[in-house]
C-alpha atoms as a PDB file:
ATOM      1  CA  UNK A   1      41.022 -34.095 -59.228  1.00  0.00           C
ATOM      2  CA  UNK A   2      41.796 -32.394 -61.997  1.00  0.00           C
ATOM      3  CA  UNK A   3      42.562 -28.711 -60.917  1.00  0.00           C
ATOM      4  CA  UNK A   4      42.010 -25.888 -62.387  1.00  0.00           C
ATOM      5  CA  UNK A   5      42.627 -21.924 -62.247  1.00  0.00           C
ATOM      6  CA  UNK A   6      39.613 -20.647 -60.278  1.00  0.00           C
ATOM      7  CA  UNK A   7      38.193 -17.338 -60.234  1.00  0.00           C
ATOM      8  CA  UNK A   8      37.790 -15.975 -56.683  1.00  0.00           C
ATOM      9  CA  UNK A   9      36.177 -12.749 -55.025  1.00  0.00           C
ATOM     10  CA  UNK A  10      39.779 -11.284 -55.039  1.00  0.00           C
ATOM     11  CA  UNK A  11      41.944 -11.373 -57.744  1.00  0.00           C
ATOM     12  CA  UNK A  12      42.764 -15.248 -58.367  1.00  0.00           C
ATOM     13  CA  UNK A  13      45.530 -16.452 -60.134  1.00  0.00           C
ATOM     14  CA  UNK A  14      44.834 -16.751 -63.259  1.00  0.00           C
ATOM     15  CA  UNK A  15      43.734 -13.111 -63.215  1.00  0.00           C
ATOM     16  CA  UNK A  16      47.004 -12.274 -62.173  1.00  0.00           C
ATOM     17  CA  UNK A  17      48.702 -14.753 -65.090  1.00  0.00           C
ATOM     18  CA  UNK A  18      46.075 -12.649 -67.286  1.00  0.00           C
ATOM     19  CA  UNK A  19      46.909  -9.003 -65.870  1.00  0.00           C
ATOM     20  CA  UNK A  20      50.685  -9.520 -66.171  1.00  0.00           C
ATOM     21  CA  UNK A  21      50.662 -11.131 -69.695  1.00  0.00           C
ATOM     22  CA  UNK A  22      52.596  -8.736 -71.791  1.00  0.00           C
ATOM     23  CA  UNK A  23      55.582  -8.857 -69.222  1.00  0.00           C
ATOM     24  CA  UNK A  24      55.249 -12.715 -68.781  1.00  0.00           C
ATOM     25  CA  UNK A  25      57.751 -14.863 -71.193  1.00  0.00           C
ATOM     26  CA  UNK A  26      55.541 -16.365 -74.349  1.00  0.00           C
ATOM     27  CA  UNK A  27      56.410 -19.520 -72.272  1.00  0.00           C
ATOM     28  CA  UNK A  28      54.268 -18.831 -69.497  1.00  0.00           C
ATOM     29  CA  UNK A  29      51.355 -17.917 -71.352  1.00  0.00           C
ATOM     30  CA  UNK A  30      51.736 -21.001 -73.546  1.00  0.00           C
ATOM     31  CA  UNK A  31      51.712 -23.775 -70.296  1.00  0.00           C
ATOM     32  CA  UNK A  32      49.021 -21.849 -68.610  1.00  0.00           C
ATOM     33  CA  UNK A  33      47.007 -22.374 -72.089  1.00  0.00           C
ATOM     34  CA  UNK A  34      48.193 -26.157 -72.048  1.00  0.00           C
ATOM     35  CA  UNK A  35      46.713 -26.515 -68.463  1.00  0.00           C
ATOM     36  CA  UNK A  36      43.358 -25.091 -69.326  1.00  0.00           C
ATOM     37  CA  UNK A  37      43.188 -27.374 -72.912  1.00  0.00           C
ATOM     38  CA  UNK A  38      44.390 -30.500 -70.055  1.00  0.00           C
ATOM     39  CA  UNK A  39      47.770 -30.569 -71.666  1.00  0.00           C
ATOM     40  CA  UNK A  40      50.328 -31.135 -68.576  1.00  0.00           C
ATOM     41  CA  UNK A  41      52.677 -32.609 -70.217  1.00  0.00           C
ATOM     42  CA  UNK A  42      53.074 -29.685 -72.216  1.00  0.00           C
ATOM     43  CA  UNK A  43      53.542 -26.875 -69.680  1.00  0.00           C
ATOM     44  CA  UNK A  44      55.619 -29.496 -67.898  1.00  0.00           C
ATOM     45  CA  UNK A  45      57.717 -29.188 -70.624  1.00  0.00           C
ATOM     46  CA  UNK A  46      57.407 -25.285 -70.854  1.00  0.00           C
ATOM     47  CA  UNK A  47      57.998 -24.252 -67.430  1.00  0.00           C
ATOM     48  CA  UNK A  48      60.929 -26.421 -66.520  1.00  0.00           C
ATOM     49  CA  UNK A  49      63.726 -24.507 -68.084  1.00  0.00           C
ATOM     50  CA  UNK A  50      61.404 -21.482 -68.354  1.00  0.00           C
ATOM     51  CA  UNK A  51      61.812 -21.379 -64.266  1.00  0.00           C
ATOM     52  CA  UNK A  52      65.556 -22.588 -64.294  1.00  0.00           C
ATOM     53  CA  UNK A  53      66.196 -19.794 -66.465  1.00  0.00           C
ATOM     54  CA  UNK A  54      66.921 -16.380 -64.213  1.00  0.00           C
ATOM     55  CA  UNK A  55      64.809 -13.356 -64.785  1.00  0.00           C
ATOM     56  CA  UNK A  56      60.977 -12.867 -63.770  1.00  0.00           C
ATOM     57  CA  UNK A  57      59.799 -10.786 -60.466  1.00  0.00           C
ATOM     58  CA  UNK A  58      59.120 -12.995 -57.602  1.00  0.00           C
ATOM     59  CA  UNK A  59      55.034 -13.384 -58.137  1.00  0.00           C
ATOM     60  CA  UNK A  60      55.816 -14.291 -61.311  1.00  0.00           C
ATOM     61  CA  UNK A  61      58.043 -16.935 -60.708  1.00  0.00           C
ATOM     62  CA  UNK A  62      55.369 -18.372 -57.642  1.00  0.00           C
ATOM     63  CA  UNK A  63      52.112 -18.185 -60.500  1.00  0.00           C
ATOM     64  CA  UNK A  64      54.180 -20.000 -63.201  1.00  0.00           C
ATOM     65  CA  UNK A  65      55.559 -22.775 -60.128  1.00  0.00           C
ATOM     66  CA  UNK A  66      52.038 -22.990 -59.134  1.00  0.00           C
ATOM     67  CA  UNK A  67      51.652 -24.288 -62.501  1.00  0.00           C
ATOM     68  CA  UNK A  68      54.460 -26.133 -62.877  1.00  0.00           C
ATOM     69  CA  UNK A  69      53.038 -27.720 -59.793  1.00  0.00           C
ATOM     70  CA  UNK A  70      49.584 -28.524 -61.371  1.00  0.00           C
ATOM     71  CA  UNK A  71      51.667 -29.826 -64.175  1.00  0.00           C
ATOM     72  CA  UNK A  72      53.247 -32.062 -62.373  1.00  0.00           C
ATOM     73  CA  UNK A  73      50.661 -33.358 -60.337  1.00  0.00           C
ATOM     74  CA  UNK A  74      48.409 -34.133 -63.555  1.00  0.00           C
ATOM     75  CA  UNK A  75      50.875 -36.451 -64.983  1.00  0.00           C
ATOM     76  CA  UNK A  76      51.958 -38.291 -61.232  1.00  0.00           C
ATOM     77  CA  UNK A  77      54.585 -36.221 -60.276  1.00  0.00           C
ATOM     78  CA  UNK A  78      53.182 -35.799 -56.904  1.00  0.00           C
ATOM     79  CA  UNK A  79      56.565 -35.185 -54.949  1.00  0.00           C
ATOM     80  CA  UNK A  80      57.752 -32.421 -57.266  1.00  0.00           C
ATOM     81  CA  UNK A  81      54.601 -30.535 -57.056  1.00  0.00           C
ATOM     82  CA  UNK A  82      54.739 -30.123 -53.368  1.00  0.00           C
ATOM     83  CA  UNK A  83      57.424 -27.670 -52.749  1.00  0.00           C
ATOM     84  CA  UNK A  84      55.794 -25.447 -55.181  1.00  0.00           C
ATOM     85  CA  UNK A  85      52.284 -25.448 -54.049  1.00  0.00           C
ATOM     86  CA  UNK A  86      53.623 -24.756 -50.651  1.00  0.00           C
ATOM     87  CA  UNK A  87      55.295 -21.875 -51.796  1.00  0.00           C
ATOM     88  CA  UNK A  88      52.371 -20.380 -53.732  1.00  0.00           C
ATOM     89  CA  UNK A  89      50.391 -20.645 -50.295  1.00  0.00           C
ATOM     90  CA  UNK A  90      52.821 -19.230 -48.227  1.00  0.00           C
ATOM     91  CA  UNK A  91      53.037 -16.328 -50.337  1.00  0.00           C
ATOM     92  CA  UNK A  92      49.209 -15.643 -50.103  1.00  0.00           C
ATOM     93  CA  UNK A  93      48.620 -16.774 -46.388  1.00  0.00           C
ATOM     94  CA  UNK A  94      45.714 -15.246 -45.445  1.00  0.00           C
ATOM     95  CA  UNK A  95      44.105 -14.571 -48.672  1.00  0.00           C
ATOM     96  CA  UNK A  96      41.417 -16.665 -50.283  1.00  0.00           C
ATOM     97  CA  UNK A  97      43.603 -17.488 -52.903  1.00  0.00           C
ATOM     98  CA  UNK A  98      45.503 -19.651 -50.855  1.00  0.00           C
ATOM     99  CA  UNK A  99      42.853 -22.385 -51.381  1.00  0.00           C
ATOM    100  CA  UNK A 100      44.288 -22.659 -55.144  1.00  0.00           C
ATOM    101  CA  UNK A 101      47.438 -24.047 -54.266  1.00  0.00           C
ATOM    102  CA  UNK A 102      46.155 -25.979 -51.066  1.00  0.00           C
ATOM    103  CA  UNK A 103      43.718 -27.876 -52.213  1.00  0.00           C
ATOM    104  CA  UNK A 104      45.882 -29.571 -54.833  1.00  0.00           C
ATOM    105  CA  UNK A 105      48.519 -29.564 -51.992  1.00  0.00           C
ATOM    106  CA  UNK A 106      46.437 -32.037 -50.127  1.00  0.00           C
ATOM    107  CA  UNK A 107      46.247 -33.896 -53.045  1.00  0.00           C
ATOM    108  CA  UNK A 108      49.930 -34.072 -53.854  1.00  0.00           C
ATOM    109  CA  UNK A 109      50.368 -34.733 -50.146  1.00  0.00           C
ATOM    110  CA  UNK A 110      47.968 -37.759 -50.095  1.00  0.00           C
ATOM    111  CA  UNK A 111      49.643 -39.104 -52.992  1.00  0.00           C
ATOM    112  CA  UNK A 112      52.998 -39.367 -51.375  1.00  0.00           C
ATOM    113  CA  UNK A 113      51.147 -40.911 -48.093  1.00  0.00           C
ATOM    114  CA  UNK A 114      51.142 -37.818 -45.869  1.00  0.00           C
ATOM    115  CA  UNK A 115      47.586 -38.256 -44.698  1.00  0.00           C
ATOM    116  CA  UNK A 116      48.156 -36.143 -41.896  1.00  0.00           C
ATOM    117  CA  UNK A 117      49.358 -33.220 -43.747  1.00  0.00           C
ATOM    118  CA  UNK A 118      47.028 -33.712 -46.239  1.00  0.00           C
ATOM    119  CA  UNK A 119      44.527 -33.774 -44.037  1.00  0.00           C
ATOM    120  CA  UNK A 120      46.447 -30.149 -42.755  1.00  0.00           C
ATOM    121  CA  UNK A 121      46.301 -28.689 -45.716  1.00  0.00           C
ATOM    122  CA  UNK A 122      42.647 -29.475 -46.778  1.00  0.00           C
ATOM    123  CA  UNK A 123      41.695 -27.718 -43.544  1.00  0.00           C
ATOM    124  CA  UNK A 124      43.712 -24.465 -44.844  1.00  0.00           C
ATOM    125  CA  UNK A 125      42.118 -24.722 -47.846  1.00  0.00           C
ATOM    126  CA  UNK A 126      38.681 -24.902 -46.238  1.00  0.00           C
ATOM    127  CA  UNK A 127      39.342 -21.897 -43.934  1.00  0.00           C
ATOM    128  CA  UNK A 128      40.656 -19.969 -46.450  1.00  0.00           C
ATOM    129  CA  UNK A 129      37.647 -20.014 -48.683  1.00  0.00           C
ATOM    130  CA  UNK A 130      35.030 -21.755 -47.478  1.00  0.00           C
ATOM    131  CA  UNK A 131      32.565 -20.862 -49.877  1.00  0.00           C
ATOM    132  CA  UNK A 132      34.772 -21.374 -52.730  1.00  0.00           C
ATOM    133  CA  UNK A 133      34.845 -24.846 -54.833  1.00  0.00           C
ATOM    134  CA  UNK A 134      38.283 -25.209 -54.147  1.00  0.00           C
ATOM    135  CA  UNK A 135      37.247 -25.086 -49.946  1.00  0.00           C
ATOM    136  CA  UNK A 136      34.504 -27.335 -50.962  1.00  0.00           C
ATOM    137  CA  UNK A 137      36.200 -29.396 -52.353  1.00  0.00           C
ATOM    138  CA  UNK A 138      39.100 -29.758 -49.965  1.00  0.00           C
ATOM    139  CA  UNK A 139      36.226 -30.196 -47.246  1.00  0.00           C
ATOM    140  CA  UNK A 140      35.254 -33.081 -49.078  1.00  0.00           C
ATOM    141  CA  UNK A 141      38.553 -34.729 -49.700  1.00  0.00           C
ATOM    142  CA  UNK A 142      38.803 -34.161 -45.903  1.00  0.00           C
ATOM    143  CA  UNK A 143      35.504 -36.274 -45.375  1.00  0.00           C
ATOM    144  CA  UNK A 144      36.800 -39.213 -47.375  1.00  0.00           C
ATOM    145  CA  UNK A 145      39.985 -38.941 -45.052  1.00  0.00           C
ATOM    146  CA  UNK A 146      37.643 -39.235 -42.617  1.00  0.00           C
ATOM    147  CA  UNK A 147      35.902 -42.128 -44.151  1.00  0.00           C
ATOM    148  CA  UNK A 148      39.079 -43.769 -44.924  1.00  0.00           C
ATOM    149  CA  UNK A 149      40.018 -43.556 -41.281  1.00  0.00           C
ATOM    150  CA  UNK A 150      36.528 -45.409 -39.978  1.00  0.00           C
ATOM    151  CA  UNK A 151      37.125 -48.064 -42.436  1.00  0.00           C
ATOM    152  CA  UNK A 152      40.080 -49.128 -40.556  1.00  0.00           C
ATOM    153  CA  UNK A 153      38.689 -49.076 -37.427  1.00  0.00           C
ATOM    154  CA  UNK A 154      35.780 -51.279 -38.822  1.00  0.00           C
ATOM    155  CA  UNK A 155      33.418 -48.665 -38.391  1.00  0.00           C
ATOM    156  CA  UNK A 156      31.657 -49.051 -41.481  1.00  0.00           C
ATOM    157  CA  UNK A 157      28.584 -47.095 -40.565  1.00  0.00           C
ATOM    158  CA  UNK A 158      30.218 -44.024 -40.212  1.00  0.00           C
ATOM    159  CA  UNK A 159      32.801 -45.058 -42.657  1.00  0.00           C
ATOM    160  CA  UNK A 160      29.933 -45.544 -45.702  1.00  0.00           C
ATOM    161  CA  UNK A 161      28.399 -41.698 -44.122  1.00  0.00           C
ATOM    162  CA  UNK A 162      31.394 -40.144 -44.803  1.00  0.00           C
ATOM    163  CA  UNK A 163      32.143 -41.301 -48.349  1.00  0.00           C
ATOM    164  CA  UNK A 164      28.643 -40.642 -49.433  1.00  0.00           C
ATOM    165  CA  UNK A 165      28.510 -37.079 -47.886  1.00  0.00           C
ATOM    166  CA  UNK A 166      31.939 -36.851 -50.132  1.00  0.00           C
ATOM    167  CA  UNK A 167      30.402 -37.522 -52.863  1.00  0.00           C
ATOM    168  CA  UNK A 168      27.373 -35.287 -52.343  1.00  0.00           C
ATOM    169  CA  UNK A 169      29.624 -32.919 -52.006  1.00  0.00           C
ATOM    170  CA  UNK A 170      31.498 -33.243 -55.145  1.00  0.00           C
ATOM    171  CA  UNK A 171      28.439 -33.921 -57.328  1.00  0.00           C
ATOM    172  CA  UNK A 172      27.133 -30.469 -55.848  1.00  0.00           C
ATOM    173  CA  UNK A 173      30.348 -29.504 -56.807  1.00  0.00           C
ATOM    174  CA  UNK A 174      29.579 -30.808 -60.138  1.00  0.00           C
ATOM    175  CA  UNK A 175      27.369 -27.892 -61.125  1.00  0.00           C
ATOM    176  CA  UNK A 176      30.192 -25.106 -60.917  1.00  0.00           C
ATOM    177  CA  UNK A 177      32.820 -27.421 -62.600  1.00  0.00           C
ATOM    178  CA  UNK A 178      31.993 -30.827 -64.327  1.00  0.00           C
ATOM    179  CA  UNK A 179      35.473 -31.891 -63.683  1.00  0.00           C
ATOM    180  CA  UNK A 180      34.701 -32.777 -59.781  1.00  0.00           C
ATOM    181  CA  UNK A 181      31.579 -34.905 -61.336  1.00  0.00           C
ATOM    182  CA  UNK A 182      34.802 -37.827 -62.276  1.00  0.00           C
ATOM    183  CA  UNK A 183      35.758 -37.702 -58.332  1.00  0.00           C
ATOM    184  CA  UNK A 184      32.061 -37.897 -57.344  1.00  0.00           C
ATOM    185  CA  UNK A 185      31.811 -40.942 -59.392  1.00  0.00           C
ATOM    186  CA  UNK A 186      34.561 -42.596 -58.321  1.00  0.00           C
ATOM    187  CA  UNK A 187      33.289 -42.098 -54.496  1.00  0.00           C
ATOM    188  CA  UNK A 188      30.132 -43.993 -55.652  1.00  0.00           C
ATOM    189  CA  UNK A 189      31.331 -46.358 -57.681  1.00  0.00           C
ATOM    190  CA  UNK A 190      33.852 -47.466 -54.486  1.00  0.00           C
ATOM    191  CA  UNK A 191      30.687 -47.405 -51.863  1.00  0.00           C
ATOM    192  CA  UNK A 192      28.789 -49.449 -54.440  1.00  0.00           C
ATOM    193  CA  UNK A 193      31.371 -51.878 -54.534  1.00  0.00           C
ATOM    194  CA  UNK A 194      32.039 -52.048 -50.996  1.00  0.00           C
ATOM    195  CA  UNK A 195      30.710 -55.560 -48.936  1.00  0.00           C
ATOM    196  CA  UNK A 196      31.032 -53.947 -45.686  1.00  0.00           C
ATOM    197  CA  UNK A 197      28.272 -51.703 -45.857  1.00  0.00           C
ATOM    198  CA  UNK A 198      26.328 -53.292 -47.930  1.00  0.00           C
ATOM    199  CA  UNK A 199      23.010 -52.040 -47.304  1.00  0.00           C
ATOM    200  CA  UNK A 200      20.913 -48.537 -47.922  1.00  0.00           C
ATOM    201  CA  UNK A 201      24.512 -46.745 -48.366  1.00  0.00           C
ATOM    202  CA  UNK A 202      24.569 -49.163 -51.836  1.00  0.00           C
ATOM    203  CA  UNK A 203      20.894 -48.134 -52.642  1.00  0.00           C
ATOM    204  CA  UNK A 204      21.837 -44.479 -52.046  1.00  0.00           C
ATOM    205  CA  UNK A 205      25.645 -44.722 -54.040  1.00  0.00           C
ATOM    206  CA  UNK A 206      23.548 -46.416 -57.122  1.00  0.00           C
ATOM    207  CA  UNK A 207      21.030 -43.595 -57.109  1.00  0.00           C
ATOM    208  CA  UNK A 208      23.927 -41.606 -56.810  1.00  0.00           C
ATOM    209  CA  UNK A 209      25.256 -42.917 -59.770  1.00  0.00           C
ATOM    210  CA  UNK A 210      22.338 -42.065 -61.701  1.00  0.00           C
ATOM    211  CA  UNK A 211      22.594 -38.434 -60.401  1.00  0.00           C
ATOM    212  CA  UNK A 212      26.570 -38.329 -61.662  1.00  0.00           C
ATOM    213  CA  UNK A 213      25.015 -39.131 -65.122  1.00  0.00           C
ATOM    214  CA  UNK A 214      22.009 -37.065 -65.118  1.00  0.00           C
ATOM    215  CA  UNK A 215      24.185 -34.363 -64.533  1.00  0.00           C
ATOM    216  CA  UNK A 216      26.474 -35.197 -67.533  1.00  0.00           C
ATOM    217  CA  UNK A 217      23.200 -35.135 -69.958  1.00  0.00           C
ATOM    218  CA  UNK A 218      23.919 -39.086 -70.325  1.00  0.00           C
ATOM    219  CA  UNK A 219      20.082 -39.757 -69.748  1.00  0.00           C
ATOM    220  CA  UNK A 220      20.019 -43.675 -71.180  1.00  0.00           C
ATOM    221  CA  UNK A 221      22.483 -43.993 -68.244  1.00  0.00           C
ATOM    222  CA  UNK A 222      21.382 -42.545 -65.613  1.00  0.00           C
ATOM    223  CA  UNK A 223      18.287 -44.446 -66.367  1.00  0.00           C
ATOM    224  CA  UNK A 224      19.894 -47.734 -66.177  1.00  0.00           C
ATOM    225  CA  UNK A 225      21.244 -46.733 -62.544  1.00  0.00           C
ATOM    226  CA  UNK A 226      17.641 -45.807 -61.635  1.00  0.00           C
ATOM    227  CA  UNK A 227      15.813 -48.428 -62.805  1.00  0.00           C
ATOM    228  CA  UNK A 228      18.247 -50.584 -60.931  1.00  0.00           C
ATOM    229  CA  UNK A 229      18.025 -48.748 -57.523  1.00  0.00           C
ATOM    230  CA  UNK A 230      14.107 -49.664 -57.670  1.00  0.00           C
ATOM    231  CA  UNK A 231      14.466 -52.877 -58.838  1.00  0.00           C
ATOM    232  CA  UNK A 232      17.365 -54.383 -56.542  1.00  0.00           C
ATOM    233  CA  UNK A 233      17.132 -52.427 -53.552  1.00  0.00           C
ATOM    234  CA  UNK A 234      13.415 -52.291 -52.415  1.00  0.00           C
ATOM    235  CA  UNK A 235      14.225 -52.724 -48.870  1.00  0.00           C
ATOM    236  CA  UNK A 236      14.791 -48.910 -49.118  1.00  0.00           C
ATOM    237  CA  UNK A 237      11.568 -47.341 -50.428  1.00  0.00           C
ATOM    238  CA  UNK A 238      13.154 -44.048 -49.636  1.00  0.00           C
ATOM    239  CA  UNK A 239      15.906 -44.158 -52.783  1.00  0.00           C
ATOM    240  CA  UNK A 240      13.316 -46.208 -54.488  1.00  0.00           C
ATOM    241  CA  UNK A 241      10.705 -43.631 -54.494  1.00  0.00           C
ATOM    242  CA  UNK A 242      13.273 -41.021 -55.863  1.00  0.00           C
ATOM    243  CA  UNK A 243      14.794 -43.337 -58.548  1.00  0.00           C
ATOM    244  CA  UNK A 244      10.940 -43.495 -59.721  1.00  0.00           C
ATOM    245  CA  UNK A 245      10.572 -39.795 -60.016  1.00  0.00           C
ATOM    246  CA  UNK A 246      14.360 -39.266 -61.709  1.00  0.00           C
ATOM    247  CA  UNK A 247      13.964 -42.314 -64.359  1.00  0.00           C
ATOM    248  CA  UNK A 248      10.153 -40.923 -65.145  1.00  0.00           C
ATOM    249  CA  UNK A 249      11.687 -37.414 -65.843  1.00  0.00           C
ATOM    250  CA  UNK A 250      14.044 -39.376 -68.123  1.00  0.00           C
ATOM    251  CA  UNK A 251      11.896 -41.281 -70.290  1.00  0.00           C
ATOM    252  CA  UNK A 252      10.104 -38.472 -70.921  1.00  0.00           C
ATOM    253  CA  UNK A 253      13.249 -36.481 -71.726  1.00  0.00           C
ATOM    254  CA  UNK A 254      13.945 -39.444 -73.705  1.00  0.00           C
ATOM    255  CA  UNK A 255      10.478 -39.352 -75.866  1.00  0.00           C
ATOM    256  CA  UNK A 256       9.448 -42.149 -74.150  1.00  0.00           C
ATOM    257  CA  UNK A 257       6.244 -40.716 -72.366  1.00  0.00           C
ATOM    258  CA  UNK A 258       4.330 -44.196 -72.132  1.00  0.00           C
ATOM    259  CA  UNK A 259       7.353 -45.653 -70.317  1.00  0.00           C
ATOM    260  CA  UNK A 260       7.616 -42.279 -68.007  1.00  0.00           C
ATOM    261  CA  UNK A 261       3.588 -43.172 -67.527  1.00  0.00           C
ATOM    262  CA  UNK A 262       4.748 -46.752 -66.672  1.00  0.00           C
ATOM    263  CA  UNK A 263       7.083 -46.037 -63.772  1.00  0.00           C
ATOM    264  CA  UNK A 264       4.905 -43.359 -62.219  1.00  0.00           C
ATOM    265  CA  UNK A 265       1.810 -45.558 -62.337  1.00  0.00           C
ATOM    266  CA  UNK A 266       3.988 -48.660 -60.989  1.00  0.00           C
ATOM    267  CA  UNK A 267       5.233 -46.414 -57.911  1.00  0.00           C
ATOM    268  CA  UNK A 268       1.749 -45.263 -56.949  1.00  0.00           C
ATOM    269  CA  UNK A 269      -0.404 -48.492 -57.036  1.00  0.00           C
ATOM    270  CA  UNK A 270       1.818 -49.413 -54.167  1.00  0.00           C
ATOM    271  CA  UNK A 271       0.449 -46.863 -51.602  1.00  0.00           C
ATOM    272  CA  UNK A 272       1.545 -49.778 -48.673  1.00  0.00           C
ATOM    273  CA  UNK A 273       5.107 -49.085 -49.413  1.00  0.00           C
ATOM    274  CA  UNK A 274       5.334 -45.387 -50.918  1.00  0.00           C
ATOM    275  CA  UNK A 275       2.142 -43.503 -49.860  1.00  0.00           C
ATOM    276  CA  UNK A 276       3.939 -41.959 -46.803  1.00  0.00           C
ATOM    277  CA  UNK A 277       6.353 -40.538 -48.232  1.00  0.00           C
ATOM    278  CA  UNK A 278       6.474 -37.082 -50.527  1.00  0.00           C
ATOM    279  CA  UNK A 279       7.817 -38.657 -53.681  1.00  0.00           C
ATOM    280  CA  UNK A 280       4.491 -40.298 -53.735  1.00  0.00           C
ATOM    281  CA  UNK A 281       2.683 -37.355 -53.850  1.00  0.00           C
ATOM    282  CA  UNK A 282       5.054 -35.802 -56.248  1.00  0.00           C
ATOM    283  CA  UNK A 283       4.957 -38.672 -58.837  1.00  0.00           C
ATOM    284  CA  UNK A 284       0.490 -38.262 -58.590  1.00  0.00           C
ATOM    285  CA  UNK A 285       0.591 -34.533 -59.329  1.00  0.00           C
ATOM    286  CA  UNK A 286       3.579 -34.843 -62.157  1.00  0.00           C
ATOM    287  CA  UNK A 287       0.683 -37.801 -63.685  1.00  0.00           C
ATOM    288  CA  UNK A 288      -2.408 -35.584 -63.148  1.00  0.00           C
ATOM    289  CA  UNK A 289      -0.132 -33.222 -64.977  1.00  0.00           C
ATOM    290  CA  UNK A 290       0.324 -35.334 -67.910  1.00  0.00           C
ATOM    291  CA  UNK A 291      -4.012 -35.787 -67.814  1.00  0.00           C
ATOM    292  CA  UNK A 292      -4.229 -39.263 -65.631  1.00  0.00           C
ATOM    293  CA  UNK A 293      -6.689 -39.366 -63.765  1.00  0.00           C
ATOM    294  CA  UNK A 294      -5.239 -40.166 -59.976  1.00  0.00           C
ATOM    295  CA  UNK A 295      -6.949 -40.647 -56.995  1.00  0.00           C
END
């Protein structure tokens, strides 16, 4: 995941990095610019001797290592990044902004295979702001942990549950910052791919897939996930049904109203397989809308 400065009900870090600008080095200013234009490399290359230089009050010296740490966890310096993010949430323990620098602590901490502490600090992160994307998201990093864990006991069920409520999570996630919509992807593209439980969780990742698109404004291809979820995976009339509804909505998007008639008109002729369930009622009154005349 590609982390950035969030904004939180207290004052959040960047706030701070804003607030204190004038007494900040130009240095500072410049790598927190590089982070936000997803330039590591650069602030790596600001803040090193920026913070091996003396001089700087304490909190200014943790909000530019937090971003040293960012830096250096954006371009796979995992390992370096650690000390730092731990410091920046020891010195707001007990404050929502903790979540800043542990969720991307749990990141650098899985990277270096520390799944247990990780796993430790996703749960800090969580409890320190659970309704903040940051907590979100570390509560869904801590559900693929999760996932990751029933895999090896062969316990794909649960194992294929967890992933895909990871990647719910993310793509919800997706709304407040398009950047988590990459790790959503990812999820589904691994659950799709995935022999062991292949099943309804690949009917659901595909659709899923679709959704990841969708959200992007990439309509041509979300429409090619859709249209595949219906046509390889009928055994599940539940994603079916829904993949009817969301590649409908992007025809028509699309200008291609006859083709949005098509796949509404193909989903309710089969009342046998769709009738009971409320996509079928929703695709009739979106074609009564559009002046067909429905049963």
């Amino acid at each position: 995941m590609r982390h950035r400065f969030l904004t939180f009900a207290l004052l959040s870090p960047v706030l701070m990095l804003t607030a204190v600008a004038a007494s900040l080095p130009e240095t500072y200013r410049d790598a927190k610019a590089a982070l936000e234009a997803g330039d590591p490399a650069k602030a790596v290359t600001l803040l090193e001797p920026a913070l091996a230089a003396k001089g700087g009050d304490e909190s200014q010296r943790t909000l530019a290592g937090l971003a040293l740490g960012l830096g250096y966890l954006r371009t796979g310096k995992a390992e370096a990044a650690i000390p730092l993010f731990e410091k920046a949430a020891a010195s707001w323990t007990g404050k929502a902004e903790s979540a800043e620098p542990l969720a991307p602590l749990g990141d650098a901490l899985r990277a270096t295979g520390k799944t247990a502490e990780a796993r430790t600090a996703y749960a800090k992160a969580t409890a320190a702001a659970p309704g903040n994307a940051l907590g979100k998201y570390a509560q869904a990093r801590t559900l693929e942990l999760t996932g990751e864990d029933q895999a090896a006991q062969k316990d794909y069920q649960k194992a294929a549950e967890s992933f895909l409520s990871a990647g719910d999570a993310l793509l919800a996630l997706g709304a407040e910052d398009p950047a988590y919509l990459a790790d959503a992807r990812a999820l589904f593209v691994k659950i799709a791919q995935t022999r062991e439980w292949r099943g309804e969780p690949t009917a659901r990742a595909v659709f899923s897939m679709g959704e990841v698109e969708r959200a992007q404004g990439h309509l041509p291809e979300a429409l090619a996930y859709y249209q595949r979820t219906f046509a390889s995976w009928t055994r599940y009339p539940h994603w079916c049904a829904q993949a009817y509804l969301r590649a409908a909505d992007c025809m028509e998007k699309l200008g291609k109203h006859d083709f949005a008639l098509q796949h509404l008109r193909e989903m309710v002729n089969r009342p046998e397989k769709y009738g009971q369930l409320p996509e079928y009622q929703q695709a009739k009154k979106q074609l009564r809308a559009w002046g067909e005349k429905v049963e």
